[in-house]
C-alpha atoms as a PDB file:
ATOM      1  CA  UNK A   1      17.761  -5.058  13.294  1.00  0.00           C
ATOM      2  CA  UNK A   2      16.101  -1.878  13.493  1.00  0.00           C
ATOM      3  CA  UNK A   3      13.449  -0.573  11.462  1.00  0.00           C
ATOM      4  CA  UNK A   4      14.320   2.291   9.372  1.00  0.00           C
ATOM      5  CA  UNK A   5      11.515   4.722   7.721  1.00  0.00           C
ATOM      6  CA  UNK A   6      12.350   7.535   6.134  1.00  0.00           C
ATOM      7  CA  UNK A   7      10.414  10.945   4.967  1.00  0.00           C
ATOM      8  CA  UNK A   8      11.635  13.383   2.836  1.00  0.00           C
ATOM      9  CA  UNK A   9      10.234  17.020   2.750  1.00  0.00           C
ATOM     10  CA  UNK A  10      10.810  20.798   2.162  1.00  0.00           C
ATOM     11  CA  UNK A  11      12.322  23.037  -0.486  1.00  0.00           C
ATOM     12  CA  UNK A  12      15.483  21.070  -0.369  1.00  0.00           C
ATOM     13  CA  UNK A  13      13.945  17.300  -0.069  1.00  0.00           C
ATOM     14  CA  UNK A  14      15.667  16.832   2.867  1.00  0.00           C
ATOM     15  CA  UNK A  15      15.653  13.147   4.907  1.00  0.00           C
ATOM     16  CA  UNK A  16      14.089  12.565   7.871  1.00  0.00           C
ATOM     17  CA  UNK A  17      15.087   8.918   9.467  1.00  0.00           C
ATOM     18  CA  UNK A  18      12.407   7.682  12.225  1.00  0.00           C
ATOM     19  CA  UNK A  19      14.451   4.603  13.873  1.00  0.00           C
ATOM     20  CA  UNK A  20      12.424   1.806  15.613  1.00  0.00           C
ATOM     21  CA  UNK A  21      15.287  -0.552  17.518  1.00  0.00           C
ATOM     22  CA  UNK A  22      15.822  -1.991  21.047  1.00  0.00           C
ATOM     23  CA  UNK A  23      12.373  -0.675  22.538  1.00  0.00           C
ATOM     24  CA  UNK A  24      13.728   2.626  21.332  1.00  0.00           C
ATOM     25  CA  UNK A  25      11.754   5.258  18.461  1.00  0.00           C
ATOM     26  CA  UNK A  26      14.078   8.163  17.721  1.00  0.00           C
ATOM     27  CA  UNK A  27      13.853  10.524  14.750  1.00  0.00           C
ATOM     28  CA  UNK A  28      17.062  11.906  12.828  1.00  0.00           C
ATOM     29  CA  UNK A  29      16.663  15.410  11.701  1.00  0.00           C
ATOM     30  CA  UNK A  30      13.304  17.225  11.323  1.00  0.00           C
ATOM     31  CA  UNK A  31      12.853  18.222   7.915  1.00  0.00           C
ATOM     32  CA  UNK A  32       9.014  20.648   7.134  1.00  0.00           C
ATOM     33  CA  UNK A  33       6.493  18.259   6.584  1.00  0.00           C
ATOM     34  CA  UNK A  34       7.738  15.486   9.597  1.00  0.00           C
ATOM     35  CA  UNK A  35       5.773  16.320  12.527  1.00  0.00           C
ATOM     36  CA  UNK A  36       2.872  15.797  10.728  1.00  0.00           C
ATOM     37  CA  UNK A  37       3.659  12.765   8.958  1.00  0.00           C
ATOM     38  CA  UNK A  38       5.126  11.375  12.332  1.00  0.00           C
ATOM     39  CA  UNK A  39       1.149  11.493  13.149  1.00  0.00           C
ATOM     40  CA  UNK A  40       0.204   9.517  10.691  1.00  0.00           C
ATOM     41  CA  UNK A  41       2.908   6.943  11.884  1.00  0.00           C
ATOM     42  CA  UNK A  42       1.126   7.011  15.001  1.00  0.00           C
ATOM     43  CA  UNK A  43       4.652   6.434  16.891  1.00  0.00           C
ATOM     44  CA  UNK A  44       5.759   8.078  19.979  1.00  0.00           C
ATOM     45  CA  UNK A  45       9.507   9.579  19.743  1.00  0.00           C
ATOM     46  CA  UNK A  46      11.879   8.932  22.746  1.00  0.00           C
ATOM     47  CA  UNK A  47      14.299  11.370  21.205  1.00  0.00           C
ATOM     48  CA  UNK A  48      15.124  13.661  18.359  1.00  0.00           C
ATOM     49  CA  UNK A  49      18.504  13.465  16.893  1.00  0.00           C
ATOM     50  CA  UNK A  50      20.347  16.501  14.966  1.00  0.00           C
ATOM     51  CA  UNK A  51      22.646  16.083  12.472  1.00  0.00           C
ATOM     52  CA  UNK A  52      22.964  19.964  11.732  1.00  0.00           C
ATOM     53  CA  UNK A  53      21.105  22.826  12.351  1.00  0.00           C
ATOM     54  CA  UNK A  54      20.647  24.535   8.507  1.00  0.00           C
ATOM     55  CA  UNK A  55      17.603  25.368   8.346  1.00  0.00           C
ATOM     56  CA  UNK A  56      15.848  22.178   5.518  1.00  0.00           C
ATOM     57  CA  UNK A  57      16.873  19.386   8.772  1.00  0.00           C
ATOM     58  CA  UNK A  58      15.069  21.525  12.008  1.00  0.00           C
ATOM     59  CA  UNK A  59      12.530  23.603  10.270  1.00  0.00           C
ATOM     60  CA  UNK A  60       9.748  20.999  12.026  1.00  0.00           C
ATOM     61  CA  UNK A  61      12.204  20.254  15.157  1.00  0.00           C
ATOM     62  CA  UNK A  62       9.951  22.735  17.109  1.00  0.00           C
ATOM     63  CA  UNK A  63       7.693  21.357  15.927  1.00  0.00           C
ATOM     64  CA  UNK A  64       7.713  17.957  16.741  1.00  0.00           C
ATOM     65  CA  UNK A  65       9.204  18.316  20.408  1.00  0.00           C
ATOM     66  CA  UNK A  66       5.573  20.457  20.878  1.00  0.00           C
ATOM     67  CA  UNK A  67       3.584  16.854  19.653  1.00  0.00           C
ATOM     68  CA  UNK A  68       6.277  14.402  20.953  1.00  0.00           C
ATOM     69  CA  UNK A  69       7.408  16.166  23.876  1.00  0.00           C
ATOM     70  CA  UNK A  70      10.791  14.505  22.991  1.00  0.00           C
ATOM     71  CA  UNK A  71      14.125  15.699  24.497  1.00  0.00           C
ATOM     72  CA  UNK A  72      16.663  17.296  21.402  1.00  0.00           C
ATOM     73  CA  UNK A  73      20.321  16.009  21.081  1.00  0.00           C
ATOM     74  CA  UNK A  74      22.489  18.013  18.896  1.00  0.00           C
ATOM     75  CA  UNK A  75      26.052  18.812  18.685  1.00  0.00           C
ATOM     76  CA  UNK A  76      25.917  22.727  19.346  1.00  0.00           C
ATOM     77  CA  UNK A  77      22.784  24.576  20.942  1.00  0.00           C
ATOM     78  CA  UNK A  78      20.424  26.394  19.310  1.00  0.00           C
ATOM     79  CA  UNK A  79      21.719  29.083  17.236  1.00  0.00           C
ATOM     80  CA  UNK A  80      20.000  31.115  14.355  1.00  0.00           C
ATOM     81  CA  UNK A  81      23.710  30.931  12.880  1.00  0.00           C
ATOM     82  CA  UNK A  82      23.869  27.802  12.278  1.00  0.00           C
ATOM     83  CA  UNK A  83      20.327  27.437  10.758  1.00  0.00           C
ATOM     84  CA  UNK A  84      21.578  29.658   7.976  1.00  0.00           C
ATOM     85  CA  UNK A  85      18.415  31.238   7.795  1.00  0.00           C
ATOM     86  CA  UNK A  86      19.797  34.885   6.981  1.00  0.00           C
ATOM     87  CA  UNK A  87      21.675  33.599   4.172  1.00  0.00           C
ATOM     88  CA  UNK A  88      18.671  31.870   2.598  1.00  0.00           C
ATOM     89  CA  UNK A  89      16.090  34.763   3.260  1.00  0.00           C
ATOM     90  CA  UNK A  90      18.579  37.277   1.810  1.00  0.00           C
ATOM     91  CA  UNK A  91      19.218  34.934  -0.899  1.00  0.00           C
ATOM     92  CA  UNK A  92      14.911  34.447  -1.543  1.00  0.00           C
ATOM     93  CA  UNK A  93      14.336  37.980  -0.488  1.00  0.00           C
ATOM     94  CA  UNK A  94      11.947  36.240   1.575  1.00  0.00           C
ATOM     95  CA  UNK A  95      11.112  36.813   5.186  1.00  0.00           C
ATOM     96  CA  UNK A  96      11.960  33.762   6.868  1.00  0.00           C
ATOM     97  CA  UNK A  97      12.736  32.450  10.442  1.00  0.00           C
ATOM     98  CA  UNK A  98      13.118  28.537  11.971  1.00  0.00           C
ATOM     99  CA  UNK A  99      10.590  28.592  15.093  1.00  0.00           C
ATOM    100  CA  UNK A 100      13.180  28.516  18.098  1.00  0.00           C
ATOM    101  CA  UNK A 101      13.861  24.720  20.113  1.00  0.00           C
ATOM    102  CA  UNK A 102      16.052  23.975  22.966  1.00  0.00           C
ATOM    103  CA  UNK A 103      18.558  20.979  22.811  1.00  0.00           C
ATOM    104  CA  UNK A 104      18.215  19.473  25.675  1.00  0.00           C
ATOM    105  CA  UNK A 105      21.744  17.759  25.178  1.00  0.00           C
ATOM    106  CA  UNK A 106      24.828  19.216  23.706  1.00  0.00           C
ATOM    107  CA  UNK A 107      26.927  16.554  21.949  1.00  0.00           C
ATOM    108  CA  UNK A 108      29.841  18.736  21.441  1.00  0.00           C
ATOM    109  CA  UNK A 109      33.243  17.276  22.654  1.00  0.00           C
ATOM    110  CA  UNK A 110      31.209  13.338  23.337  1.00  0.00           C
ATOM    111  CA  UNK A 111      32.148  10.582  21.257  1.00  0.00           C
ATOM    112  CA  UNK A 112      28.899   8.518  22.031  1.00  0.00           C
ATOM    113  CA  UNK A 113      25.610   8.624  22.946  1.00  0.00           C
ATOM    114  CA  UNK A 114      23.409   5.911  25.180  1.00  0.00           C
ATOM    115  CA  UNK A 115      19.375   6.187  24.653  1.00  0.00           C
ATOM    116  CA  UNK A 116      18.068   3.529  26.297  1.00  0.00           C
ATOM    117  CA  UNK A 117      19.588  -0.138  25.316  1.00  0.00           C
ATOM    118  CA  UNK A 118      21.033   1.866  22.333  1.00  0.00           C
ATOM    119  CA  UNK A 119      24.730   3.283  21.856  1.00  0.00           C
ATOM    120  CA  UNK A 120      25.656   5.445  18.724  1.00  0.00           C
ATOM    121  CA  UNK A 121      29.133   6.596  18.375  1.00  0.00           C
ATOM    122  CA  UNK A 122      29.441  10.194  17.291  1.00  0.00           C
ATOM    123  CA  UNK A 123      31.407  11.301  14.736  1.00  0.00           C
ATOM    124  CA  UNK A 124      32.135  14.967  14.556  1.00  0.00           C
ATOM    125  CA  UNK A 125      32.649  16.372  10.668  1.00  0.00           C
ATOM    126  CA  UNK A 126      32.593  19.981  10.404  1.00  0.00           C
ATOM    127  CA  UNK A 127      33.481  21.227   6.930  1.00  0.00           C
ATOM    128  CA  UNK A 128      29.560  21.517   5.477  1.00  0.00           C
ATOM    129  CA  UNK A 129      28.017  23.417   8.942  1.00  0.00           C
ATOM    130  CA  UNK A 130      30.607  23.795  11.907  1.00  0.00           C
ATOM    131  CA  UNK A 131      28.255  21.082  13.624  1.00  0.00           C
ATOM    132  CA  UNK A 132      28.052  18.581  11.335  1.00  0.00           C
ATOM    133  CA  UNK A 133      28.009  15.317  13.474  1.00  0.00           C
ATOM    134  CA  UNK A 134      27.171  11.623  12.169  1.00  0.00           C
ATOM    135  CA  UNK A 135      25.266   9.029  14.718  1.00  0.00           C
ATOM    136  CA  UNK A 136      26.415   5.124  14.087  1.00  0.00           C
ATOM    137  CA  UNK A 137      24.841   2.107  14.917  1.00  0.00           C
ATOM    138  CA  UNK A 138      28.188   0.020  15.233  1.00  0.00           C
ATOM    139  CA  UNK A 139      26.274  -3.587  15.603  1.00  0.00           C
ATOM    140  CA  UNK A 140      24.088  -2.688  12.889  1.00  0.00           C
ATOM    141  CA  UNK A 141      26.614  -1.264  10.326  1.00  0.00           C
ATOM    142  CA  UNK A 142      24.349   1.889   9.971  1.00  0.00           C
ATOM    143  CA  UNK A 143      25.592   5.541   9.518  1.00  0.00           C
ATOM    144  CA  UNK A 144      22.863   8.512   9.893  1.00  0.00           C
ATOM    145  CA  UNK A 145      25.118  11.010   7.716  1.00  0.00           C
ATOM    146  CA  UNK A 146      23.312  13.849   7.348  1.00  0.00           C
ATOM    147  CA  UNK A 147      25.236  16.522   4.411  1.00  0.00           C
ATOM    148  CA  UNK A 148      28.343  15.187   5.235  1.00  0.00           C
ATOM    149  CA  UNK A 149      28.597  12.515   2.290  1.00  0.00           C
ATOM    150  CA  UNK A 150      26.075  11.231  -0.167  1.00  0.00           C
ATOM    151  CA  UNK A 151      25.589   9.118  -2.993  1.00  0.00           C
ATOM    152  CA  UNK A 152      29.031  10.079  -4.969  1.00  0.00           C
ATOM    153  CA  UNK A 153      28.591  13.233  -3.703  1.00  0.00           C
ATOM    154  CA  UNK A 154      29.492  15.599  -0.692  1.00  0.00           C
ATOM    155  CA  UNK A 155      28.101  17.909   1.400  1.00  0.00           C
ATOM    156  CA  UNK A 156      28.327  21.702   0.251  1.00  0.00           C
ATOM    157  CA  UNK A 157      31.277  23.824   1.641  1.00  0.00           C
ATOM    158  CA  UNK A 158      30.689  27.162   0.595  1.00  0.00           C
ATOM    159  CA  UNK A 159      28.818  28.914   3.056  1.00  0.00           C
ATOM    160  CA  UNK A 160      29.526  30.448   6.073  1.00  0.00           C
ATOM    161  CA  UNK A 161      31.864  28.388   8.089  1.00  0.00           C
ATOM    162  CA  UNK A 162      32.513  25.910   5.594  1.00  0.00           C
ATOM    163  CA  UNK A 163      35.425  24.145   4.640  1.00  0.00           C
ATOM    164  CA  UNK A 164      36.594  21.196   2.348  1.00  0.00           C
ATOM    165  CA  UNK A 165      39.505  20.651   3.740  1.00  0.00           C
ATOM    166  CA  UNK A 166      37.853  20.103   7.156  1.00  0.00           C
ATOM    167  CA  UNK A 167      35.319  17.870   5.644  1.00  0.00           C
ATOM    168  CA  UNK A 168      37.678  15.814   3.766  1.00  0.00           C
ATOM    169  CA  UNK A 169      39.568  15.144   6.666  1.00  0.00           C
ATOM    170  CA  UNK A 170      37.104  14.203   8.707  1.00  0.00           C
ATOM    171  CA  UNK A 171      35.856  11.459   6.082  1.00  0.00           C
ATOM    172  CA  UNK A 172      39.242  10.227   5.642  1.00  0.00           C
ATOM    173  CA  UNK A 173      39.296  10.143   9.447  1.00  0.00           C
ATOM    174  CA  UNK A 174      36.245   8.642  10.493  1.00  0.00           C
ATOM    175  CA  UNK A 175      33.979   7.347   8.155  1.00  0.00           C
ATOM    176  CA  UNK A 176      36.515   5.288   6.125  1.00  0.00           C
ATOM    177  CA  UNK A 177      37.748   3.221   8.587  1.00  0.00           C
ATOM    178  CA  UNK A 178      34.399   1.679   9.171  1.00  0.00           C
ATOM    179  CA  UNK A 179      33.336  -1.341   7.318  1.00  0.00           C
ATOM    180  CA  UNK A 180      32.239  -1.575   3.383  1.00  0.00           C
ATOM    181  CA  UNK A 181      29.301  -2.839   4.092  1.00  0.00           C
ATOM    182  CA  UNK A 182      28.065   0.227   6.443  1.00  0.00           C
ATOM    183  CA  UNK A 183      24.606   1.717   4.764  1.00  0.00           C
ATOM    184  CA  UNK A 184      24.875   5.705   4.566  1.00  0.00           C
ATOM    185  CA  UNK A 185      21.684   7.481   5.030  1.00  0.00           C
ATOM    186  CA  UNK A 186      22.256  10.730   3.926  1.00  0.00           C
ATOM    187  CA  UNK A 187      20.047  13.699   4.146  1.00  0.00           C
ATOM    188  CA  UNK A 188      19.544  14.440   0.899  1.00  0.00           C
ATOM    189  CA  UNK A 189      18.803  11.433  -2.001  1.00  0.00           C
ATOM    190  CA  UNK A 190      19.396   7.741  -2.262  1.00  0.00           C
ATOM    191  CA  UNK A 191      21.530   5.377   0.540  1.00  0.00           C
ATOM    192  CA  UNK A 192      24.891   4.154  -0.237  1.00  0.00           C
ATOM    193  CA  UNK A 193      27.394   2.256   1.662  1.00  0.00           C
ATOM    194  CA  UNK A 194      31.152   2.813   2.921  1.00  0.00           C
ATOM    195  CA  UNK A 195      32.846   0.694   0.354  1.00  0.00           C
ATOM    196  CA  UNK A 196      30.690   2.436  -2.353  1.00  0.00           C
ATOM    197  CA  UNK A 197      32.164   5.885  -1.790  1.00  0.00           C
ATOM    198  CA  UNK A 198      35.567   5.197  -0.630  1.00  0.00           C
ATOM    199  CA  UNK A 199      36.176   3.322  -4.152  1.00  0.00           C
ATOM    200  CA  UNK A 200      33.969   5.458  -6.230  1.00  0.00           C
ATOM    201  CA  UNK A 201      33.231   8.930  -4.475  1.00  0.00           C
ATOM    202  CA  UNK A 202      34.372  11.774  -7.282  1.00  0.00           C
ATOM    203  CA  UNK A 203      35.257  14.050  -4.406  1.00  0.00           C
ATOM    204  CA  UNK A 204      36.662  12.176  -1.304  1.00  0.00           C
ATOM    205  CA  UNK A 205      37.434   8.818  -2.815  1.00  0.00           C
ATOM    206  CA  UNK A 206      39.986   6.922  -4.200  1.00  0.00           C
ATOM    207  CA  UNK A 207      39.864   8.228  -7.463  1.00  0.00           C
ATOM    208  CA  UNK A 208      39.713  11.452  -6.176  1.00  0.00           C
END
């Protein structure tokens, strides 16, 4: 089974997910504050995984590709839209800018993705950031979410490009189907599991 730690860092205590499985170390996301706790793990990454580009989940991304040296996978390429970091500066009447990265692979339009011995199936869910995208370990009944669902709770739809609709669909779609037992990691707050949300989710469960 693989070995799961997780940091959690920034203004919006955001979830970072280093992965140790199959001779493979991968983070998910890059939340402020990882690339220098990924130090103290004293791990080297073979890959950093995106679930989104706004801004809390890649402020460190550049970060930690400059230590690791670690290809990016994401599901769109680097785009200051996406990172929403406009929106928040204009909101903060702050100055404030995420330090530019390269994704080395696009994910848009795959439906899986082979590192090494490993295979996650991709699972696109727009509706919180047009490039929402969920990685699953299918032999391991593990789901790296990032804002799409969380603990009775879903990701936010109302900024730029958002859309419940979409994101409810896409739930229904793909994240449903999979078995109760499949642990959630979201990216922000506690785990949950499949069964868990699809009985008891206020927004995009049964009940709902």
């Amino acid at each position: 089974m693989a070995e799961i730690s997780m940091f959690t860092g920034g203004i919006a205590q955001t979830n970072g997910y280093l992965v140790r499985t199959a001779g493979l170390t991968f983070l998910v996301d890059a939340p402020e504050g990882v690339a220098a706790w990924l130090k103290t793990q004293g791990v080297k990454l073979d890959a950093l995984l995106l679930t989104h580009q706004h801004f809390d989940h890649v402020l460190d991304a550049a970060a930690v590709v400059q230590d690791q040296g670690c290809p990016v996978h994401a599901w769109a390429a680097f785009s200051h839209d996406l990172t929403l970091e406009r929106l928040y500066g204009a909101v903060s009447g702050s100055s404030f800018s995420v330090p530019d990265f390269t994704v080395n692979e696009v994910l848009e339009g795959l439906s899986s993705l082979e590192l090494g011995a490993v295979k996650l199936l991709l699972f696109h869910i727009p509706g919180h950031s047009p490039d929402s995208v969920c990685f699953y370990l299918p032999e391991e009944g593990r789901l790296f979410g990032g804002d799409v669902l969380f603990l009775e709770g879903v990701g936010r739809t109302d900024f730029p490009g958002g859309s419940f609709s979409q994101l409810a669909t896409g739930i229904s779609r793909d994240l449903w189907p999979l078995p109760d037992a499949t642990v959630v990691y979201p990216g922000h707050g506690d785990d949950t599991t499949i069964g868990h949300e699809r009985e008891e989710n206020p927004f995009v469960g049964a009940a709902a």
